[in-house]
Protein backbone atom coordinates (compact mmCIF):
# COMPACT_ATOMS: atom_id res chain seq x y z
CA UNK A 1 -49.78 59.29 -35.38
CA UNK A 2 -50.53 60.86 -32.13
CA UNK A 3 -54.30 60.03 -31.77
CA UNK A 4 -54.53 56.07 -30.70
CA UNK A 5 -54.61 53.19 -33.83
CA UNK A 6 -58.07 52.04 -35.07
CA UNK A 7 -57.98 47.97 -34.24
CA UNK A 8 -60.24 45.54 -36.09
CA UNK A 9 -60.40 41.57 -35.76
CA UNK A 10 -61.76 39.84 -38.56
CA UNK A 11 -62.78 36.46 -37.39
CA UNK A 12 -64.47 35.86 -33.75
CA UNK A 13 -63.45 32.70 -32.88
CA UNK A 14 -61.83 30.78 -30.60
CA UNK A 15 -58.34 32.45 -31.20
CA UNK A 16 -60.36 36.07 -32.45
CA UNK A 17 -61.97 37.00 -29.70
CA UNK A 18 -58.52 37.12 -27.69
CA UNK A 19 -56.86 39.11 -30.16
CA UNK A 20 -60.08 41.62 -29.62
CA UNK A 21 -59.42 41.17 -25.65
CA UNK A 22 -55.74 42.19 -26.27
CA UNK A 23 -56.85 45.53 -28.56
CA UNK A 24 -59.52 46.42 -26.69
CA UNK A 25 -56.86 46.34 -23.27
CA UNK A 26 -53.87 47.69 -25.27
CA UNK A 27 -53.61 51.57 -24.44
CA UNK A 28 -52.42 52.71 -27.40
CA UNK A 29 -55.30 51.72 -30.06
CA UNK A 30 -59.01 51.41 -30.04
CA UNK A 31 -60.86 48.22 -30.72
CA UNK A 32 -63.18 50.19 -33.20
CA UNK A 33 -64.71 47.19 -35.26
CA UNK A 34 -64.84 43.54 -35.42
CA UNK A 35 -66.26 41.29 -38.25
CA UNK A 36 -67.30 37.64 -38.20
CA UNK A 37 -70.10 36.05 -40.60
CA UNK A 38 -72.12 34.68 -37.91
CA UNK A 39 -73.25 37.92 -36.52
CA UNK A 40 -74.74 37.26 -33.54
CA UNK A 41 -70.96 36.19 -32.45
CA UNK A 42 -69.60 39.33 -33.60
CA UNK A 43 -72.05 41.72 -31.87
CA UNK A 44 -71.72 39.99 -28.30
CA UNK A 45 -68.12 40.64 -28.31
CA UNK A 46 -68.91 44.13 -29.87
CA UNK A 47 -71.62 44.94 -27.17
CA UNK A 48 -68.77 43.58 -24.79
CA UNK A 49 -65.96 45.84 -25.29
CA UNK A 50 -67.90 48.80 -27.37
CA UNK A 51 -67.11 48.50 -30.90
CA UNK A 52 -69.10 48.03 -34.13
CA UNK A 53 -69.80 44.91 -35.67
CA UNK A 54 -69.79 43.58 -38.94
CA UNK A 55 -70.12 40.07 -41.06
CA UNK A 56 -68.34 41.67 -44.03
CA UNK A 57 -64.57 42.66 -43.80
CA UNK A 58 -64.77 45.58 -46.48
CA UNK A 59 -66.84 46.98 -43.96
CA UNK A 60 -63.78 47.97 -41.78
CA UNK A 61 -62.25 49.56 -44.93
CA UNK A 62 -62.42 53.70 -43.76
CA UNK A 63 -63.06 52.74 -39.93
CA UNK A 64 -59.61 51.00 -38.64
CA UNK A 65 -56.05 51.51 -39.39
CA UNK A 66 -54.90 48.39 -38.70
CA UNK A 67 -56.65 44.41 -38.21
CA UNK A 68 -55.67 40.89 -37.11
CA UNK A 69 -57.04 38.37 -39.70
CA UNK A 70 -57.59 35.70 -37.32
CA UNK A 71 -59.90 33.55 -40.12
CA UNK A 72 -59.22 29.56 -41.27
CA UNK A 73 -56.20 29.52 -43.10
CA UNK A 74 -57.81 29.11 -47.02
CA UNK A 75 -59.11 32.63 -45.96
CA UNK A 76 -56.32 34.31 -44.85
CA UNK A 77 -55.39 35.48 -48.84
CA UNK A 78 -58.33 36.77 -49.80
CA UNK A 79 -59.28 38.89 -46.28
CA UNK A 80 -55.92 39.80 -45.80
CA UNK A 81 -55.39 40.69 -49.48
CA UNK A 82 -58.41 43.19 -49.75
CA UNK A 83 -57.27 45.13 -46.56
CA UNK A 84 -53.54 45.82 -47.39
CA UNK A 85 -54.75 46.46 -50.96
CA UNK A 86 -56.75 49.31 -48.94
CA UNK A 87 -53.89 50.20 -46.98
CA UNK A 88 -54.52 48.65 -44.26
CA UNK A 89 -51.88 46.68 -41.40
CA UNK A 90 -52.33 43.57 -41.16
CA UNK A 91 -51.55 41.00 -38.42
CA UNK A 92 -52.06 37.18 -39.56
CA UNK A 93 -52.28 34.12 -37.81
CA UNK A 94 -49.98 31.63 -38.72
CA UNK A 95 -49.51 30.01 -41.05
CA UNK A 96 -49.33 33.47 -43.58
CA UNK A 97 -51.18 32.14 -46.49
CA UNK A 98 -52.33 28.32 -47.86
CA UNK A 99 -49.69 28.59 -50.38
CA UNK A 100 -46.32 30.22 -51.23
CA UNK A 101 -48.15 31.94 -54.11
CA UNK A 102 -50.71 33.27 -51.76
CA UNK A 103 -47.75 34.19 -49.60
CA UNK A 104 -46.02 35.87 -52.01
CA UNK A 105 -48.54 38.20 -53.03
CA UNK A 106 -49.44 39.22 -49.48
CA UNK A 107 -45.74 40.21 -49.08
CA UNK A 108 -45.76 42.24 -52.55
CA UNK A 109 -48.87 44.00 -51.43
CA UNK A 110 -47.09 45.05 -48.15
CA UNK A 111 -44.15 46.37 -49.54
CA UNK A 112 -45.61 48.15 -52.60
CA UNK A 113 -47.84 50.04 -49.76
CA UNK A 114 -44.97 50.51 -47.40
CA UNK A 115 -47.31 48.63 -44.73
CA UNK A 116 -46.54 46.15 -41.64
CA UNK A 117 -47.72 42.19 -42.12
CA UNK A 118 -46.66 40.29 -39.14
CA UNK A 119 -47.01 36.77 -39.24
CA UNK A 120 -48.92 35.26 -35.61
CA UNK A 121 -46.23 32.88 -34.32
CA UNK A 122 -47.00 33.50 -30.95
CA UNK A 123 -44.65 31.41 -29.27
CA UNK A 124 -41.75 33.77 -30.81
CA UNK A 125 -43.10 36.54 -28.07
CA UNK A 126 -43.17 33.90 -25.01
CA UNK A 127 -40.70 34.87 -22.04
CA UNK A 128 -39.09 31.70 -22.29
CA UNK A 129 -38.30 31.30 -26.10
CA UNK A 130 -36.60 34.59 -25.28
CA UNK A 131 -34.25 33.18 -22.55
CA UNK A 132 -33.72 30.07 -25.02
CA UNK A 133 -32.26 32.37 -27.31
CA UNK A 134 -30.23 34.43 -24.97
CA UNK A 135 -28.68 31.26 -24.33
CA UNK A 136 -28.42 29.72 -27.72
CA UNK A 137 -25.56 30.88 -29.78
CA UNK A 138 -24.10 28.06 -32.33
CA UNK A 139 -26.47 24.90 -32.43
CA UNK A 140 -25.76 21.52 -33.63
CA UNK A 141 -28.69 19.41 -33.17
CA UNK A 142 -32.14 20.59 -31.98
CA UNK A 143 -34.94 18.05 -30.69
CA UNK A 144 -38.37 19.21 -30.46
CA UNK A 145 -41.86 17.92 -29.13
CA UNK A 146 -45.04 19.50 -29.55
CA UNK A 147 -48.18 17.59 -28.36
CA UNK A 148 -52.08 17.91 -27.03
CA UNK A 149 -55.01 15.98 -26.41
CA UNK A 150 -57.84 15.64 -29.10
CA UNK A 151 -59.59 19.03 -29.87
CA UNK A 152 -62.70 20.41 -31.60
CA UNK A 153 -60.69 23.73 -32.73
CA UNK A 154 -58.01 23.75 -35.14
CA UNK A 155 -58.43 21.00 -37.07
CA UNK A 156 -59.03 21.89 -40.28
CA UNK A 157 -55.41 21.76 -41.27
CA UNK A 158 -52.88 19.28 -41.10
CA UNK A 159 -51.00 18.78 -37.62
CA UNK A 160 -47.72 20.15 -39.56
CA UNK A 161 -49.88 23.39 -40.25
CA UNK A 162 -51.59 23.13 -36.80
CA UNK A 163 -48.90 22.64 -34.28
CA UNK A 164 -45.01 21.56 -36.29
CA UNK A 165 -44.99 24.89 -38.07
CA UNK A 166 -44.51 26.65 -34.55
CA UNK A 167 -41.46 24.47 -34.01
CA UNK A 168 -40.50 25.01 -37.33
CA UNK A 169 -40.36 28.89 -37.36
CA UNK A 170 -38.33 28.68 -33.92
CA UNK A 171 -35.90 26.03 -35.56
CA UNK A 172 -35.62 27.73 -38.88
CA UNK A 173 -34.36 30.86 -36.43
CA UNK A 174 -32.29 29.17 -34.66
CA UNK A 175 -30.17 26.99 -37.20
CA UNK A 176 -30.02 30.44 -38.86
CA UNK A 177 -29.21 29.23 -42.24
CA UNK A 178 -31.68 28.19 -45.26
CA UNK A 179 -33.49 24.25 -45.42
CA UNK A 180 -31.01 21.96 -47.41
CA UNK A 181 -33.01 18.71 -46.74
CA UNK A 182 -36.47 17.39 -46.02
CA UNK A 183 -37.19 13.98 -44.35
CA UNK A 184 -40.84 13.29 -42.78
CA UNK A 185 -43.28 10.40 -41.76
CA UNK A 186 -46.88 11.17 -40.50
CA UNK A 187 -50.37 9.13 -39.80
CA UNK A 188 -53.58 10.45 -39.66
CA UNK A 189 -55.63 8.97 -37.03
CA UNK A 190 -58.74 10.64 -35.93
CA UNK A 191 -58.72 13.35 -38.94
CA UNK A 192 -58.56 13.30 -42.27
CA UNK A 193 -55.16 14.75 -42.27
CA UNK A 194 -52.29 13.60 -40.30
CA UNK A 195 -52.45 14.00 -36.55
CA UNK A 196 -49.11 12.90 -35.93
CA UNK A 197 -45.91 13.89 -37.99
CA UNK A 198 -42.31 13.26 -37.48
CA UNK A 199 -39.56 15.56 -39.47
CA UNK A 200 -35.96 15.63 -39.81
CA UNK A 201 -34.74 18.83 -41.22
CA UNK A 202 -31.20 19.64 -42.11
CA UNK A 203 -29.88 23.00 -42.50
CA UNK A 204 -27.65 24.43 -45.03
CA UNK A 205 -25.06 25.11 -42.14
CA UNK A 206 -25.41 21.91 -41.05
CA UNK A 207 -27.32 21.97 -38.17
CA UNK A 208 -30.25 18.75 -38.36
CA UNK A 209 -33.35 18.56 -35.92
CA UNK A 210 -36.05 16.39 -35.55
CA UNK A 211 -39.16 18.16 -35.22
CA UNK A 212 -42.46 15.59 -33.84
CA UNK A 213 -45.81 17.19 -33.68
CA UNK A 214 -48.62 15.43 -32.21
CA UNK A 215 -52.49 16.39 -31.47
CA UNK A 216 -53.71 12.89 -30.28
CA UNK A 217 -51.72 12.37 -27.31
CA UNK A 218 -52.43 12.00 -23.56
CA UNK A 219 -51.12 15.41 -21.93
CA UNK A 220 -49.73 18.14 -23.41
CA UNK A 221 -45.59 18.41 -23.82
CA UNK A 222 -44.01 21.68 -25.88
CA UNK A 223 -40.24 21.04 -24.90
CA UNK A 224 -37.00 21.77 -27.13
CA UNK A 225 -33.48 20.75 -27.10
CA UNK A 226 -30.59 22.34 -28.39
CA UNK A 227 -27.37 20.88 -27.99
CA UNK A 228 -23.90 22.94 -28.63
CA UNK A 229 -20.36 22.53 -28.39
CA UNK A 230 -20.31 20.81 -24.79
CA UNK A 231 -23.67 22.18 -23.81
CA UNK A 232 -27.21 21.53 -24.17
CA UNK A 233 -30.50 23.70 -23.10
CA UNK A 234 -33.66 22.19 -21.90
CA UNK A 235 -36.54 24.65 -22.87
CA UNK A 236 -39.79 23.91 -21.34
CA UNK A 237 -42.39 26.05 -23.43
CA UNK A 238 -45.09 24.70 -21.06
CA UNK A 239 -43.81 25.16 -17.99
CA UNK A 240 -41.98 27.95 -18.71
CA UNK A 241 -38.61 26.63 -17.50
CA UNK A 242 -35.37 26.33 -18.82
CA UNK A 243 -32.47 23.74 -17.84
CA UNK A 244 -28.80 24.01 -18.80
CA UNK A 245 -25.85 21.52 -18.93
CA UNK A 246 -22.76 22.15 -19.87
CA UNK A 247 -18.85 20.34 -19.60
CA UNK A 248 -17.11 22.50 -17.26
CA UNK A 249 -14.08 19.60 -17.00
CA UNK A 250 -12.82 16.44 -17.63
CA UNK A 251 -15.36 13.59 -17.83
CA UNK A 252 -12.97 10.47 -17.91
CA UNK A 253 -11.53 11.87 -14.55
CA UNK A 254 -13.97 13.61 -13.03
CA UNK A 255 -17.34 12.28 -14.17
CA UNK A 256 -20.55 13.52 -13.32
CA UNK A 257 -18.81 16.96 -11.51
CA UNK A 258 -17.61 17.67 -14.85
CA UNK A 259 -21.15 18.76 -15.60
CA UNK A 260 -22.55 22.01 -14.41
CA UNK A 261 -26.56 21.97 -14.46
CA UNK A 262 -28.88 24.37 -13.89
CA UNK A 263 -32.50 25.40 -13.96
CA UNK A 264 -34.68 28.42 -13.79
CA UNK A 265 -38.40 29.02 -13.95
CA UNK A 266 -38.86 31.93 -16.20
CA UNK A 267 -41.81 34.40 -15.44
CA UNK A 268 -44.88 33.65 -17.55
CA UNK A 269 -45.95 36.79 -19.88
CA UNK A 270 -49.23 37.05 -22.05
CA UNK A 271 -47.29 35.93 -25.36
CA UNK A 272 -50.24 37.05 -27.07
CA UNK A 273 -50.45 40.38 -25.45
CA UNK A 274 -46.29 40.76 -26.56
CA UNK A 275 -47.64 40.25 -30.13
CA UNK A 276 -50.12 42.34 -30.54
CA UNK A 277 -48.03 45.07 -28.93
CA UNK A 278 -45.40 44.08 -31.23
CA UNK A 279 -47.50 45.37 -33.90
CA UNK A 280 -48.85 47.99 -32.81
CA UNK A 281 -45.52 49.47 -32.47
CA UNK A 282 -44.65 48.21 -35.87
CA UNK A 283 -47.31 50.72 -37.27
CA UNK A 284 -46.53 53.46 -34.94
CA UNK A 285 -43.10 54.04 -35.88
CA UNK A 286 -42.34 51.90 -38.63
CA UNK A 287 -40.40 49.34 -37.47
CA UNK A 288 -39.87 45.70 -39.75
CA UNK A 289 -41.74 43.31 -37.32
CA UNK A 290 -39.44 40.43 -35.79
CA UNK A 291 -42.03 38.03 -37.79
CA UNK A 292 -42.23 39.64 -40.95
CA UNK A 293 -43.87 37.99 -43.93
CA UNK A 294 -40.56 36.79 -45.54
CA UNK A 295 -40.78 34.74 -42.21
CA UNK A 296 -43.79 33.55 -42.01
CA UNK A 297 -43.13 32.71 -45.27
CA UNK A 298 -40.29 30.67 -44.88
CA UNK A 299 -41.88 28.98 -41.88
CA UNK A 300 -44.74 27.72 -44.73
CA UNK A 301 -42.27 26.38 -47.08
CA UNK A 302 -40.52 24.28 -44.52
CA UNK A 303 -43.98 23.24 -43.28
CA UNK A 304 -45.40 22.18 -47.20
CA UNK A 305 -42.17 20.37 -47.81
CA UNK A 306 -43.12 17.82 -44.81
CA UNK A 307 -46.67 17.47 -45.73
CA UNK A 308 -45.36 16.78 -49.17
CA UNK A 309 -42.57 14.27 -48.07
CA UNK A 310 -45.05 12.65 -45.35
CA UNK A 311 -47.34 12.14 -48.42
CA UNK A 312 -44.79 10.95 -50.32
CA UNK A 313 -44.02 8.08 -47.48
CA UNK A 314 -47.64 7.42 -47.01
CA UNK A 315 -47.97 6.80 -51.09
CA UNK A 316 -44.78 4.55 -50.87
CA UNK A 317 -46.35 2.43 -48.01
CA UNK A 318 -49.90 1.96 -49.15
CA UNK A 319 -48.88 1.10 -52.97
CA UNK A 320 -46.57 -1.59 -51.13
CA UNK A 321 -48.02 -5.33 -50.63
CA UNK A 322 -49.02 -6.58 -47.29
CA UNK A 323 -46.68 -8.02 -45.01
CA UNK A 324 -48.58 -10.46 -42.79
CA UNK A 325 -48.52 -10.12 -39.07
CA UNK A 326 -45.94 -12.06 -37.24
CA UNK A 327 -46.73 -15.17 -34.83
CA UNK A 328 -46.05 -15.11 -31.38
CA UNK A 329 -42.80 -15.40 -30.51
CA UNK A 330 -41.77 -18.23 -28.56
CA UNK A 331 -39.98 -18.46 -25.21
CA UNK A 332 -38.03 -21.55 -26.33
CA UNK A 333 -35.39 -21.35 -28.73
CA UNK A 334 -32.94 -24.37 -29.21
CA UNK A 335 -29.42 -23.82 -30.74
């Protein structure tokens, strides 16, 4: 195509109206349309960056070539569905679908049309989850920790949906072999669903991490792990920074010098910005997107089998009789 891409965004909030920003900035398309069903929303961020505005998504059907669906997650089917049925490219937010079913016919409608669906697992197209992986070549164990404050936004799904299934996707890469086992604990606290989760995954190849996810805490922390053959990386997804240790020599005889460290700050990019360029040049020449459907798809089965082994531990617990509190413990005890 030589004239630019038509760009819609279906879905003007909080996360929408960047991806609108990012099309709108991107050289190579035009923002021509966005949609949202509160359309007073939609118009001010059409009247902001000259574009139509709608409240109904067949109304883009015709105008764009190709759309982020960037809509709560038990939408993301049925908007997503209609455009690629209409031959449209579409770019979803994570996680793909609600279910693997959903999932699975997203993917079908893709491929029978010979069009791009990219999954939105942003933190795939961060600067520094690309140095982790330059670094990364055979892991053993990964440890990762994904936490935030309380938040109005995003909360209509569980935490493992929410905030895990980012640390899943990047694990699932990573190990580079399929799930073998599932082992999870989680508590909801201030939602209805759980705000905190805990998972220990175990890979086919045998590589195990624990992945914790938590949207109640005091600060935010997005840091991952990944130890190797007499090495381990530090990756700060906050910060941006990565730290390296690895055995260089003999630590019976030569201790702490035995270990070489080192750090780097890597330069922050606009992961979102990466993304949506990403697909843009996806549809321009074709290209299978580095988070492709089958991905996002996998990423979502990981994800349902913790919620469905953290609801199996919270069954287990609340069927089980109460064990009173213990006393106080006392500071004398005589033998």
């Amino acid at each position: 195509m030589s004239s630019p891409l038509r760009a819609g965004v279906i879905g003007i909030g909080y996360f929408g109206r960047f991806h609108a920003r990012h099309y709108a900035l991107n050289p190579d398309v035009t923002l021509a349309a966005v949609v949202d069903r509160n359309h007073d929303r939609a118009q001010a961020i059409a009247d902001e960056y000259g574009c139509e505005a709608f409240t109904d998504p067949a109304d883009l059907i015709g105008r764009v070539d190709l759309v982020s669906v960037a809509v709560p997650t038990a939408n993301h089917h049925a908007m997503a569905g209609q455009l690629l049925s209409a031959g449209i490219h579409c770019l979803v937010e994570k996680p793909i679908a609600a279910t693997l079913a959903e999932a699975d016919e997203l993917i079908a409608l893709a491929d029978a049309r010979n069009l791009v669906l990219q999954v939105g697992h942003i933190e795939r197209f961060s600067a520094v989850y690309r140095a982790l992986t330059e670094r990364v070549s055979r892991p053993l164990f990964i440890e990762s920790v994904r936490a935030g404050p309380v938040r109005e936004r995003a909360n209509d799904v569980d935490v493992v949906l929410d905030l895990m299934i980012h640390d899943i996707d990047i694990v699932a890469g990573l190990a580079g072999a399929p799930i073998e086992t599932i082992q999870a604990v989680g508590m909801p606290v201030v939602n209805a669903t759980s705000d905190i989760a805990n998972a220990r995954l175990t890979f086919e190849n045998g590589v195990v991490a624990t992945v914790t996810a938590n949207r109640i805490a005091e600060k935010v922390e997005r840091v991952m792990r990944v130890y190797e053959t007499d090495r381990y990386t530090v990756c700060d997804f906050a910060d941006s920074r990565i730290a390296e240790f690895e055995r260089t020599g003999d630590l019976k005889t030569d201790g702490l010098a035995a270990v070489r460290t080192g750090e780097q700050t890597i330069e922050r990019e606009d992961s979102l910005a990466n993304e949506i360029a990403h697909f843009v040049s996806c549809v321009r020449t074709g290209a299978q997107p580095a988070v492709g459907g089958f991905a996002g798809r996998e990423a979502l089965r990981i994800a349902q089998g913790v919620i469905e082994s953290v609801s199996d531990h919270q069954r287990r617990f609340a069927a089980a009789p109460a064990v009173p509190a213990a006393g106080p413990v006392s500071a004398h005890v005589e033998v």
